[in-house]
C-alpha atoms as a PDB file:
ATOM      1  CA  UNK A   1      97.795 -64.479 -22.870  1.00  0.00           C
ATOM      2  CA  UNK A   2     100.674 -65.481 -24.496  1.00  0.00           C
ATOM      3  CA  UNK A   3     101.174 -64.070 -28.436  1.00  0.00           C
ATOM      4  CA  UNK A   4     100.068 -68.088 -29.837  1.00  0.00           C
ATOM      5  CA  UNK A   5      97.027 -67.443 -28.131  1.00  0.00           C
ATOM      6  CA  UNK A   6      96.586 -63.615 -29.320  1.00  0.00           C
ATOM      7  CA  UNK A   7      97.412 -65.264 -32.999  1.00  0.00           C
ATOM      8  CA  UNK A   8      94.740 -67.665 -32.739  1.00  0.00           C
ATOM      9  CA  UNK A   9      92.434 -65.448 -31.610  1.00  0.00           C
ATOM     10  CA  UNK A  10      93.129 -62.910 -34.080  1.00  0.00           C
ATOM     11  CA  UNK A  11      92.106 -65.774 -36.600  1.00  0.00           C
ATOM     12  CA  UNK A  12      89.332 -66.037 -35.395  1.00  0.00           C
ATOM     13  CA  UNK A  13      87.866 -63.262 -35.916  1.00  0.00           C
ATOM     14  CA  UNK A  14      89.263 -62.695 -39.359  1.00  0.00           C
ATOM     15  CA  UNK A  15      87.528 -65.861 -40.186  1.00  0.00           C
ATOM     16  CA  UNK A  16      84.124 -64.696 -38.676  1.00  0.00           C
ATOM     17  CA  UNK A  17      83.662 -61.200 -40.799  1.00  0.00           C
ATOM     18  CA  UNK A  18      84.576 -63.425 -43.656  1.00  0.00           C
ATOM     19  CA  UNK A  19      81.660 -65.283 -43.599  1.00  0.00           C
ATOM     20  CA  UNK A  20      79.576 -62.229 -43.184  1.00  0.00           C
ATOM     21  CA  UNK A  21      77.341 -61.764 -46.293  1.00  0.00           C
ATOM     22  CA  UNK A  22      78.267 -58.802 -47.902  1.00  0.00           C
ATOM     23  CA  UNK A  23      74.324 -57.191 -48.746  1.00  0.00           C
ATOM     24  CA  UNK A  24      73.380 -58.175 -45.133  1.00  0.00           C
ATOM     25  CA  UNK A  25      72.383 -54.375 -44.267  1.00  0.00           C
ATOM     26  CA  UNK A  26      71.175 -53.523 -48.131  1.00  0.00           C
ATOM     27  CA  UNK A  27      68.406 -55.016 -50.236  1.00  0.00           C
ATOM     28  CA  UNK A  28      69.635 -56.754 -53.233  1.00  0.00           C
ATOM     29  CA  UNK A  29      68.784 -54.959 -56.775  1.00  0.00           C
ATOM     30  CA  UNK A  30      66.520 -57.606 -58.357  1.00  0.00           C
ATOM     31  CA  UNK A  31      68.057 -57.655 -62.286  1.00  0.00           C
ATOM     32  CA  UNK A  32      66.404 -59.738 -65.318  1.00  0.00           C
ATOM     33  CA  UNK A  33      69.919 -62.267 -65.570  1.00  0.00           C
ATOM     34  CA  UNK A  34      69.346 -62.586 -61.835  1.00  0.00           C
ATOM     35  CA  UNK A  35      65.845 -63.843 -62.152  1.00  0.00           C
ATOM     36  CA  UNK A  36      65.907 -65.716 -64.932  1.00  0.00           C
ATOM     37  CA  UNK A  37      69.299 -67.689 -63.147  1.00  0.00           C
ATOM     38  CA  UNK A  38      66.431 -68.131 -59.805  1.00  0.00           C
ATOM     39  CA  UNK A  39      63.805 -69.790 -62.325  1.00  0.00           C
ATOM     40  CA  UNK A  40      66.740 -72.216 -63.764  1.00  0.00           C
ATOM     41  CA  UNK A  41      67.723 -73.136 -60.229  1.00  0.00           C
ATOM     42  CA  UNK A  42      63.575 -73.671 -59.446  1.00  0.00           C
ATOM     43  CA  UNK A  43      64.109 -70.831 -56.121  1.00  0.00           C
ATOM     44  CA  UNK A  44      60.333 -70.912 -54.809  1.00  0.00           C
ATOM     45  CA  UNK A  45      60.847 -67.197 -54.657  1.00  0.00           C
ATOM     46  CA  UNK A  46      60.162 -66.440 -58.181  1.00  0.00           C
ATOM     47  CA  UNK A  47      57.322 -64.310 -57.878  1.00  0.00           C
ATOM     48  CA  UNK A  48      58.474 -62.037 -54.816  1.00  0.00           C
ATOM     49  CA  UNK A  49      61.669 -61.621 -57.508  1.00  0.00           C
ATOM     50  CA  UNK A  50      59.210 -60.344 -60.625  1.00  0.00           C
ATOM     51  CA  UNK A  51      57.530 -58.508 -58.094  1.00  0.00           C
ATOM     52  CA  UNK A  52      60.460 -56.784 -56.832  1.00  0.00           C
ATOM     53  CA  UNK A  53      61.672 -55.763 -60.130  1.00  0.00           C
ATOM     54  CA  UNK A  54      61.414 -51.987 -61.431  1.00  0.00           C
ATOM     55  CA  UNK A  55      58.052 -52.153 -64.111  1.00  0.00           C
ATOM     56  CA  UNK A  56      58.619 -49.143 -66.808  1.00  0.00           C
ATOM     57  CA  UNK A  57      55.677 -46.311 -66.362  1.00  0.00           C
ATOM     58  CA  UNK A  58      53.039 -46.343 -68.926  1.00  0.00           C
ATOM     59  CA  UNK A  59      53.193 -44.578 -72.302  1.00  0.00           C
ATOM     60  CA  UNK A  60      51.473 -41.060 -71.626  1.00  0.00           C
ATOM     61  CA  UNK A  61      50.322 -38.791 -74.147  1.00  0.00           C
ATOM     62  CA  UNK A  62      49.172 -34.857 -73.298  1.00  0.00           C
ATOM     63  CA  UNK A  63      46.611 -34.057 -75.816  1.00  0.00           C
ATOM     64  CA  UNK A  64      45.897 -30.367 -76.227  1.00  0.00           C
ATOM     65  CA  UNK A  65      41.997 -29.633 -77.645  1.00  0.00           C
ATOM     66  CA  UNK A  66      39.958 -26.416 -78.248  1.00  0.00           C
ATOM     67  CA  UNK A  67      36.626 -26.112 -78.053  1.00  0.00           C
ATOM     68  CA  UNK A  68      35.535 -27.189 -81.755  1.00  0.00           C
ATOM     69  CA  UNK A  69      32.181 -29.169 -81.370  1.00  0.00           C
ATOM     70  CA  UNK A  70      31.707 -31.667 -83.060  1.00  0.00           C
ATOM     71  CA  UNK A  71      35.320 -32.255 -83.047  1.00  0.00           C
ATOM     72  CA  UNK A  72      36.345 -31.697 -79.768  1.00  0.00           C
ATOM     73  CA  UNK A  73      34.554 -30.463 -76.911  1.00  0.00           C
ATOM     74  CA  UNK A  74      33.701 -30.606 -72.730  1.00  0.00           C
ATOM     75  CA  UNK A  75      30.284 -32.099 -72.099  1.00  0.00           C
ATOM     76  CA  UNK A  76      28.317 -30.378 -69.508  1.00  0.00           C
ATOM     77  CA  UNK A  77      29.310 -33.386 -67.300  1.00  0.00           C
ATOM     78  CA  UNK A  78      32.960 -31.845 -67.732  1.00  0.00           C
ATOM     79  CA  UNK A  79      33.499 -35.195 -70.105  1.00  0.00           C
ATOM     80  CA  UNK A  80      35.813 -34.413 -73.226  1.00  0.00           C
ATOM     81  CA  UNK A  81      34.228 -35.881 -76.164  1.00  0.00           C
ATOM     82  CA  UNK A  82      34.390 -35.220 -79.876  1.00  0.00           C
ATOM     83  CA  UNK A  83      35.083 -36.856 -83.683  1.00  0.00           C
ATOM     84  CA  UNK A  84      39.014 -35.885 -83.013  1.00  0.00           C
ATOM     85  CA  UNK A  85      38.841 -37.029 -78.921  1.00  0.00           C
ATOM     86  CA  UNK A  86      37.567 -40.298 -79.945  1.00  0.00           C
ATOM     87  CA  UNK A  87      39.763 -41.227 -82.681  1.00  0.00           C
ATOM     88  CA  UNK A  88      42.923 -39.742 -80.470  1.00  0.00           C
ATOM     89  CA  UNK A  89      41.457 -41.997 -77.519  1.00  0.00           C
ATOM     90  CA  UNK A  90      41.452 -45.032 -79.896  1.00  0.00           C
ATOM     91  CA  UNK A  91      44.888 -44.731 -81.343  1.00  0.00           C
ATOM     92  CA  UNK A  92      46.523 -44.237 -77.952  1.00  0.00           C
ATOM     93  CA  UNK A  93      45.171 -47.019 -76.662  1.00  0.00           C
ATOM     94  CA  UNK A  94      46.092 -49.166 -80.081  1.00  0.00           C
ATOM     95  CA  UNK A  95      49.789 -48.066 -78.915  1.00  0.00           C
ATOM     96  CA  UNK A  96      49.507 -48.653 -74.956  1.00  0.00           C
ATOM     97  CA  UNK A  97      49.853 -45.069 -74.269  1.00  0.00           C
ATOM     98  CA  UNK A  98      47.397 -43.183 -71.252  1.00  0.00           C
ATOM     99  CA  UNK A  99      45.908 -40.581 -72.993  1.00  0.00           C
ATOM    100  CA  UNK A 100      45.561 -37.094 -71.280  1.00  0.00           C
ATOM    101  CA  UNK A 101      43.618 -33.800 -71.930  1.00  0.00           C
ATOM    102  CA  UNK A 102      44.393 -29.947 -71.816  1.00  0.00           C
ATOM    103  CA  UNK A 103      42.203 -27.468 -73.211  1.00  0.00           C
ATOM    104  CA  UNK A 104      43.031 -24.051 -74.038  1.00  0.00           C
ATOM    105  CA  UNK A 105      42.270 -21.346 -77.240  1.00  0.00           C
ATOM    106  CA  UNK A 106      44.316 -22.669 -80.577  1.00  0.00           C
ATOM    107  CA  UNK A 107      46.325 -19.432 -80.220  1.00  0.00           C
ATOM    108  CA  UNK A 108      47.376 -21.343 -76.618  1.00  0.00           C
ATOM    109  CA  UNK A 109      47.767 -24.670 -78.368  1.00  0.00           C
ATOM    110  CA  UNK A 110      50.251 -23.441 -80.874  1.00  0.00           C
ATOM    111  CA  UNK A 111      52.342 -21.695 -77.841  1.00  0.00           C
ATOM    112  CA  UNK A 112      52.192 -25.092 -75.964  1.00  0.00           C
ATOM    113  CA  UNK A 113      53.242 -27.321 -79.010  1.00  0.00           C
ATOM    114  CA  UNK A 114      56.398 -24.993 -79.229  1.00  0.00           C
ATOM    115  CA  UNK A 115      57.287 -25.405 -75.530  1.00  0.00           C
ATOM    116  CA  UNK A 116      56.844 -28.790 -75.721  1.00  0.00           C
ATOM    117  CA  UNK A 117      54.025 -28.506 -72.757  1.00  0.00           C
ATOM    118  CA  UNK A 118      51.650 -30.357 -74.712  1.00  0.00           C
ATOM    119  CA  UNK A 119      52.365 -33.840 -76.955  1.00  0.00           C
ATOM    120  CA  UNK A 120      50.189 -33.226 -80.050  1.00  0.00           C
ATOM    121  CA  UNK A 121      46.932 -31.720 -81.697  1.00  0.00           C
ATOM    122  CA  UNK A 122      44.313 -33.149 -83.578  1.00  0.00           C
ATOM    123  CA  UNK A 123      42.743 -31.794 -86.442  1.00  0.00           C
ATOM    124  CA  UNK A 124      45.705 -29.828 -88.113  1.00  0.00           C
ATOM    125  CA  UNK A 125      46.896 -27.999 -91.244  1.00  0.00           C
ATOM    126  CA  UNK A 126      50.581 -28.227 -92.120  1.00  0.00           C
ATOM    127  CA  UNK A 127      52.792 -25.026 -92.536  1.00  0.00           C
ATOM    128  CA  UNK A 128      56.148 -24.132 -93.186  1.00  0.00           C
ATOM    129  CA  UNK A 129      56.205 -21.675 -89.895  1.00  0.00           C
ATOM    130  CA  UNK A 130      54.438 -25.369 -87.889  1.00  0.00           C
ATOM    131  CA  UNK A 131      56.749 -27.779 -89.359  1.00  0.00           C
ATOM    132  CA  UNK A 132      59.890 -25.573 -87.634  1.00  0.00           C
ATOM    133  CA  UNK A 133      58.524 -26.681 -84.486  1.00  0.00           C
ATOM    134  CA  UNK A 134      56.103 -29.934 -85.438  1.00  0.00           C
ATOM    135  CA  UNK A 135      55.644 -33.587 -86.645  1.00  0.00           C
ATOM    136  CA  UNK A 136      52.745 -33.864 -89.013  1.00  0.00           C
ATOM    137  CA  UNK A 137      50.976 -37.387 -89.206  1.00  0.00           C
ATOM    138  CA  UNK A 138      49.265 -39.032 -92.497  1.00  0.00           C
ATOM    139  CA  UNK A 139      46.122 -37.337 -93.292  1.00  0.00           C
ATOM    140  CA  UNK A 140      43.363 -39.039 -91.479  1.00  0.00           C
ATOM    141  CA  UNK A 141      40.210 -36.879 -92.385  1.00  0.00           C
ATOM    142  CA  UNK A 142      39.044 -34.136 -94.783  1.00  0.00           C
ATOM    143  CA  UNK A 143      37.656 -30.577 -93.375  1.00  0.00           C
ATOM    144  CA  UNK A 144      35.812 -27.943 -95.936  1.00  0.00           C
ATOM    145  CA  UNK A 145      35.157 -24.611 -94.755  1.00  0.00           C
ATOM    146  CA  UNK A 146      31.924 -22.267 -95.812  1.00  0.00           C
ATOM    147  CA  UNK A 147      30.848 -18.910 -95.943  1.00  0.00           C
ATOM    148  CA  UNK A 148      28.160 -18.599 -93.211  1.00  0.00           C
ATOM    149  CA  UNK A 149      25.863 -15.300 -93.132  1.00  0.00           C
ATOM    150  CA  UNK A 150      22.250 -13.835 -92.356  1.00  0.00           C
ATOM    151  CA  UNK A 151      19.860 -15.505 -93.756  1.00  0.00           C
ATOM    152  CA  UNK A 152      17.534 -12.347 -94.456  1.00  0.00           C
ATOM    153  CA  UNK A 153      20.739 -11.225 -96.384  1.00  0.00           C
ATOM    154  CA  UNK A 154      21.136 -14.082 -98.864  1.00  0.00           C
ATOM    155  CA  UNK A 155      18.997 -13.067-101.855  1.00  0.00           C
ATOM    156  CA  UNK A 156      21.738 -10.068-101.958  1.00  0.00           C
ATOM    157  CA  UNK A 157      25.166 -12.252-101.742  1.00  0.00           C
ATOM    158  CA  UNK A 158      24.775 -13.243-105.328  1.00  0.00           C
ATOM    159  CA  UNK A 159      28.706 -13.403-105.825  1.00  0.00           C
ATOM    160  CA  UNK A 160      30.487 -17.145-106.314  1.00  0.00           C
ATOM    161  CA  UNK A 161      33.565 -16.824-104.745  1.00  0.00           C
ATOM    162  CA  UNK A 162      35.408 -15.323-101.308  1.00  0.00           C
ATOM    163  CA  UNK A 163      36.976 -12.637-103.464  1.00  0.00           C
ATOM    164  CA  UNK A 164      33.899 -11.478-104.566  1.00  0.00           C
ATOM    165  CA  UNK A 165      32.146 -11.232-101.333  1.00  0.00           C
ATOM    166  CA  UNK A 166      35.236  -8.751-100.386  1.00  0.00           C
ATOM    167  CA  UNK A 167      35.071  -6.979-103.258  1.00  0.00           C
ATOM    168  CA  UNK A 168      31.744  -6.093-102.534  1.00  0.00           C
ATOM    169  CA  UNK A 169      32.534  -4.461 -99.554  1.00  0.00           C
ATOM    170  CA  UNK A 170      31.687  -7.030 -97.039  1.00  0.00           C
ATOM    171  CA  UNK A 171      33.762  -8.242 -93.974  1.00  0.00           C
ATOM    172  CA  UNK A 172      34.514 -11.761 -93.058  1.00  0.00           C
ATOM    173  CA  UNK A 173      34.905 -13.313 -89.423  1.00  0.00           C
ATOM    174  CA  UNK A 174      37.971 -15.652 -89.024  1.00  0.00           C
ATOM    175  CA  UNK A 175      39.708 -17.554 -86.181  1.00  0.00           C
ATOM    176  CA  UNK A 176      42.759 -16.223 -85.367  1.00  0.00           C
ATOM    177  CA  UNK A 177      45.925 -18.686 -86.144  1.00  0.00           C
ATOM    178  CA  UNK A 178      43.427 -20.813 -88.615  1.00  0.00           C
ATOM    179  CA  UNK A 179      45.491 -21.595 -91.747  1.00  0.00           C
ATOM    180  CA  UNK A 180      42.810 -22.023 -94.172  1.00  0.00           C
ATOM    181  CA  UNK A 181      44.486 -22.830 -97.651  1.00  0.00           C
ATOM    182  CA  UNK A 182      46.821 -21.056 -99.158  1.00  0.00           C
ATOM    183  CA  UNK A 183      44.681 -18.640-101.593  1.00  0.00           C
ATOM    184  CA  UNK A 184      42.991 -17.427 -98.441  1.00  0.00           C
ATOM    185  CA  UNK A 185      45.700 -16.618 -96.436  1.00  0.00           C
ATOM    186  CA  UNK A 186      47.357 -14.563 -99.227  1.00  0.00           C
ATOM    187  CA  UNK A 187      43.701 -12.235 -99.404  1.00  0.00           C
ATOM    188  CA  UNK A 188      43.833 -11.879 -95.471  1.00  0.00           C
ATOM    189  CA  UNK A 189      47.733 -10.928 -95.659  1.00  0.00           C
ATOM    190  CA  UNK A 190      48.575  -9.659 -98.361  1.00  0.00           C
ATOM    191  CA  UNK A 191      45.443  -8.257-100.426  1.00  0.00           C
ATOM    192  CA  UNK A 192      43.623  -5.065-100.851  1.00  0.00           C
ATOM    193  CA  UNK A 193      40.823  -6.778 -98.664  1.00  0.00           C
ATOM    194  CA  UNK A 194      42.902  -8.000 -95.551  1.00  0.00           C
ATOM    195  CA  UNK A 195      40.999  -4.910 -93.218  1.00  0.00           C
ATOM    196  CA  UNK A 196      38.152  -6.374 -94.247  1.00  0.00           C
ATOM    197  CA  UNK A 197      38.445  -9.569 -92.435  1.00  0.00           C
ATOM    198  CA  UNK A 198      38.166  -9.518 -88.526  1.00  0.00           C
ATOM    199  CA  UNK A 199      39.544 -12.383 -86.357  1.00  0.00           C
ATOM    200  CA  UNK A 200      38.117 -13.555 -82.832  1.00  0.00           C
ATOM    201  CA  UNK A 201      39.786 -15.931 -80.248  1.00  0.00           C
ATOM    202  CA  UNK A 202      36.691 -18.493 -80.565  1.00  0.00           C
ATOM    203  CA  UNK A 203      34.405 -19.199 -83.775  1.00  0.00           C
ATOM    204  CA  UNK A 204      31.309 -18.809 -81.470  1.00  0.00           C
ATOM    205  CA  UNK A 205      32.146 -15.234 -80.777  1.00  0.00           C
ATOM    206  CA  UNK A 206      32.063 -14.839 -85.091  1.00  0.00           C
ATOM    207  CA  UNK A 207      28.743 -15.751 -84.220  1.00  0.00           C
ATOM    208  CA  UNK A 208      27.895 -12.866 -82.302  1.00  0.00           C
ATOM    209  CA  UNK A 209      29.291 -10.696 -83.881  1.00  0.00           C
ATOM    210  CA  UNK A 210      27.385 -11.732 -87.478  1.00  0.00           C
ATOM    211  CA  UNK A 211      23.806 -11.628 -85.511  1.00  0.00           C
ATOM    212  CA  UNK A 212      25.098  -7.884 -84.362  1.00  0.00           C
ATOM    213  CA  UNK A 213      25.754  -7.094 -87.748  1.00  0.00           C
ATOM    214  CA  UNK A 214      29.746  -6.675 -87.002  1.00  0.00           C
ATOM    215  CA  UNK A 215      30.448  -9.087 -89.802  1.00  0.00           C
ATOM    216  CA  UNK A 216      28.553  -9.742 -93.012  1.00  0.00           C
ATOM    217  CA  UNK A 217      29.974 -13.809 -92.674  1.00  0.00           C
ATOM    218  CA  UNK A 218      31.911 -15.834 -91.533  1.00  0.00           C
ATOM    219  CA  UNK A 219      34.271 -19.011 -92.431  1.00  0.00           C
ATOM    220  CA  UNK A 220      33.691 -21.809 -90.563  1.00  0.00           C
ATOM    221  CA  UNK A 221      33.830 -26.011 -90.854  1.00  0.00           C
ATOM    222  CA  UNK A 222      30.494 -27.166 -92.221  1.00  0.00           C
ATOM    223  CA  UNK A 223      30.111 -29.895 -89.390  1.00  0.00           C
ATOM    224  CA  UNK A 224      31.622 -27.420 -86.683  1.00  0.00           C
ATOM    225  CA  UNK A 225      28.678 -24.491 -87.727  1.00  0.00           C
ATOM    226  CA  UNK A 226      25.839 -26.885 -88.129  1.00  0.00           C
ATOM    227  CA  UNK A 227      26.523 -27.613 -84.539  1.00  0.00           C
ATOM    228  CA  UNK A 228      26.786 -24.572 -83.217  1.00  0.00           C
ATOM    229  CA  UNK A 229      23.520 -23.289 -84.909  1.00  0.00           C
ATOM    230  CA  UNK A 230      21.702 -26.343 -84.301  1.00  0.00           C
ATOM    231  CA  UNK A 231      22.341 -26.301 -80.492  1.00  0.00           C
ATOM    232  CA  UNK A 232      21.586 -22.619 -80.059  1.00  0.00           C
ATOM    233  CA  UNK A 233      18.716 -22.978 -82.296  1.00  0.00           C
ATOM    234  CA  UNK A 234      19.359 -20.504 -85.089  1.00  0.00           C
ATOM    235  CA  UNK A 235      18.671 -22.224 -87.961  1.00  0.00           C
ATOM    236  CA  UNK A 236      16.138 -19.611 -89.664  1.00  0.00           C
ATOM    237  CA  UNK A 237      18.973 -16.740 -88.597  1.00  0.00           C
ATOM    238  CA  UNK A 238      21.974 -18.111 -89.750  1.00  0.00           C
ATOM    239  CA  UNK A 239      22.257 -19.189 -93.581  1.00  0.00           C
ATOM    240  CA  UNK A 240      25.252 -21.665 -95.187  1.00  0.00           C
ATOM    241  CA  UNK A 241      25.882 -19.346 -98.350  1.00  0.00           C
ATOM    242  CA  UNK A 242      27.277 -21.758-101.918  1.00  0.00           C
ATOM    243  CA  UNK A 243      30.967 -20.107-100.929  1.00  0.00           C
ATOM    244  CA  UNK A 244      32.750 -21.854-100.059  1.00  0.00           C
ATOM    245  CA  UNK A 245      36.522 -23.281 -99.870  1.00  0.00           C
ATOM    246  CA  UNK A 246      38.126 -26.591-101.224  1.00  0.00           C
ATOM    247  CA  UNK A 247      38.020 -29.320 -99.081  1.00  0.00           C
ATOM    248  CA  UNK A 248      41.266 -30.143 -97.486  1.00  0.00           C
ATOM    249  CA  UNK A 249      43.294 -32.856 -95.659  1.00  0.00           C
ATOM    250  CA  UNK A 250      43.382 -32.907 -91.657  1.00  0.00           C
ATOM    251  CA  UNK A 251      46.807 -33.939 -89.826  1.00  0.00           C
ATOM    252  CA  UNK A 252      47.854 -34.444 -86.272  1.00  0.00           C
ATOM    253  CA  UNK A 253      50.222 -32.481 -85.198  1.00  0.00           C
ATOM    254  CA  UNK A 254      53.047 -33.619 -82.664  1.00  0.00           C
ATOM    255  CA  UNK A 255      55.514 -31.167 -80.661  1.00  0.00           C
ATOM    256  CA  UNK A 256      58.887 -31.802 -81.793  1.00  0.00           C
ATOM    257  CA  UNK A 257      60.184 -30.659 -77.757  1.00  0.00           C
ATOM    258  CA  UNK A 258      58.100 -33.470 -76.506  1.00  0.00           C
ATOM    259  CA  UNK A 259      57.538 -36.652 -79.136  1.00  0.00           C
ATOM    260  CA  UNK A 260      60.071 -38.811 -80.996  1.00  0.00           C
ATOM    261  CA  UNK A 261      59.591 -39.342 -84.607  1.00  0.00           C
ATOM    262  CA  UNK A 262      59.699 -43.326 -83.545  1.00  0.00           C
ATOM    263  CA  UNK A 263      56.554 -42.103 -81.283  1.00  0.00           C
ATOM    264  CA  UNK A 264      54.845 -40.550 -84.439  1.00  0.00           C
ATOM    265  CA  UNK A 265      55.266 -43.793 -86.913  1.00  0.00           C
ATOM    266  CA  UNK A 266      53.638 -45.784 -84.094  1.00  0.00           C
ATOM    267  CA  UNK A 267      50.742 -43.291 -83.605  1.00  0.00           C
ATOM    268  CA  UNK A 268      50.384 -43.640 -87.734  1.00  0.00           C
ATOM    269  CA  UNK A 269      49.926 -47.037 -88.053  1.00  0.00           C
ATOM    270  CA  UNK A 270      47.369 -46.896 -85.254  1.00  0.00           C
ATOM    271  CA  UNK A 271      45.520 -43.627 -87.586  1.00  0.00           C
ATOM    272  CA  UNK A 272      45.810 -46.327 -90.563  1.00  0.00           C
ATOM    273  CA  UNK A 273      44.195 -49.163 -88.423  1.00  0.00           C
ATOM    274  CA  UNK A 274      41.673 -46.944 -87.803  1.00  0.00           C
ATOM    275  CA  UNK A 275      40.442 -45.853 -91.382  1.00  0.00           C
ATOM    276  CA  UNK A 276      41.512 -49.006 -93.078  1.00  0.00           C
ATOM    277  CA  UNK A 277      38.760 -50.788 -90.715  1.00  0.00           C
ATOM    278  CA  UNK A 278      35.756 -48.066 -91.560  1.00  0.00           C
ATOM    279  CA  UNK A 279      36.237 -47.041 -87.310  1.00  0.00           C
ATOM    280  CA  UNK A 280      36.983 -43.014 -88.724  1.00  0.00           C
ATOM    281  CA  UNK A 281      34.396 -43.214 -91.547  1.00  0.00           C
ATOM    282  CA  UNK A 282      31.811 -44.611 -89.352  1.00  0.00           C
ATOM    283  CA  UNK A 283      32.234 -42.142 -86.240  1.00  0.00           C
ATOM    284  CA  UNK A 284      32.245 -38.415 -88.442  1.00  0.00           C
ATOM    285  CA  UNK A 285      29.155 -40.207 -90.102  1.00  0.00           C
ATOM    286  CA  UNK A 286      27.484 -40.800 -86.248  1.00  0.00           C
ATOM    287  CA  UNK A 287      28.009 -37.515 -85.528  1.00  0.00           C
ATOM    288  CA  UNK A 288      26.489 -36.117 -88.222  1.00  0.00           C
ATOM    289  CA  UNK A 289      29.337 -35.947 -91.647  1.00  0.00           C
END
């Protein structure tokens, strides 16, 4: 072969990788200017295109919830259910976001929130030591707390106030890590009386311990005790007493670690959808406000 030949031949070959396409052995990344240049050109493979393109995950939102009937609670099923579920379930799906559950003690909520393990919690107060840590929503519902105790004790509780009760020498069940308004807190802090009040884990358990006679009454949400007495059937044992505290104003609470503040505006105007339609109003009054 003489070197014209080799030359030619060498040509050739050059020629022939040239016209080798250059994604031949890897699939092409599918991009939005690409597609939208395949519809121009009408390529009949439009839909394998939209199909191959990356879709974005749904919103997801971890809910954290304690067992606070009617507010928020596990049906025997093993169904979560509740005032708070329901109006959480609405407004994530009002924002396109897949709503999930985790229950645990408040105590274990709080600890969550901080780590950012959990996304938010219905049915909060705001703080100064939460709001290091915490978004707060608009208010979206009202709470008001009473003084529960024995009935066969009631003609005696003649006081009209919290401070009274105490001073008479009585002690008072509360759930630890409740904030419930600031005039309270400062008696169970920072008062002659705070040995007198006793906190438990769960507000059932202040329940127990006022039909043992541990406690002479305890605080509790009027919806959340007329529950709890109504399903264990102790309404002739267990008396609502006139104490009782000023109502106050509900948030949600969202974990700073784990939510944008852009998240938080679009879970508000969801909450305001919600009221300004009667869709809040109506559901506390179902289940039984």
């Amino acid at each position: 072969m003489n070197w014209l030949t080799r030359m030619l031949l060498v040509v050739a070959v050059a020629m022939l990788v040239g016209c080798t396409p250059a994604n031949e052995n890897q699939p092409e990344r599918i991009t939005e200017e690409h597609h939208q240049s395949a519809t121009h050109d009408g390529d009949h493979h439009d839909d394998d295109h939209a199909m191959m393109r990356e879709v974005d995950p749904p919103c997801r939102l971890v809910l954290g919830f304690e067992s606070w009937e009617p507010y928020q609670y596990t049906s025997v099923s093993g169904e979560v259910g509740g005032v708070d579920i329901e109006i959480a379930k609405r407004a994530a799906a009002h924002i396109n976001c897949v709503l999930e559950a985790r229950q645990g003690t408040w105590r274990e909520l709080l600890e969550w929130m901080q780590d950012g393990d959990i996304d938010f919690i219905m049915g909060a107060s705001i703080t100064s030591a939460r709001e290091d840590y915490a978004w707060f929503s608009i208010p979206y519902r009202n709470e008001q707390f009473s003084l529960f105790i024995r009935s066969e004790e009631a003609p005696r509780y003649l006081m009209d106030d919290i401070e009274g009760f105490l001073a008479a020498g009585h002690k008072v069940g509360v759930v630890n890590e409740y904030f419930y308004g600031e005039e309270l807190q400062m008696l169970m802090y920072d008062s002659e009386f705070t040995d007198q009040f006793v906190g438990a884990r769960l507000n059932e358990l202040n329940l127990a311990r006022l039909l043992d006679g541990d406690i002479d009454g305890f605080l509790e949400d009027n919806l959340v005790a007329a529950s709890i007495i109504r399903r264990r059937s102790l309404e002739d044992s267990i008396h609502r007493h006139h104490i009782g505290l000023p109502a106050s104003e509900v948030y949600v609470m969202f974990s700073k670690s784990a939510v944008t503040e852009e998240e938080v505006l679009a879970f508000n105007a969801a909450l305001r959808e919600l009221m300004s339609n009667g869709y809040i109003n109506d559901l506390i009054r179902r289940y039984g406000g």
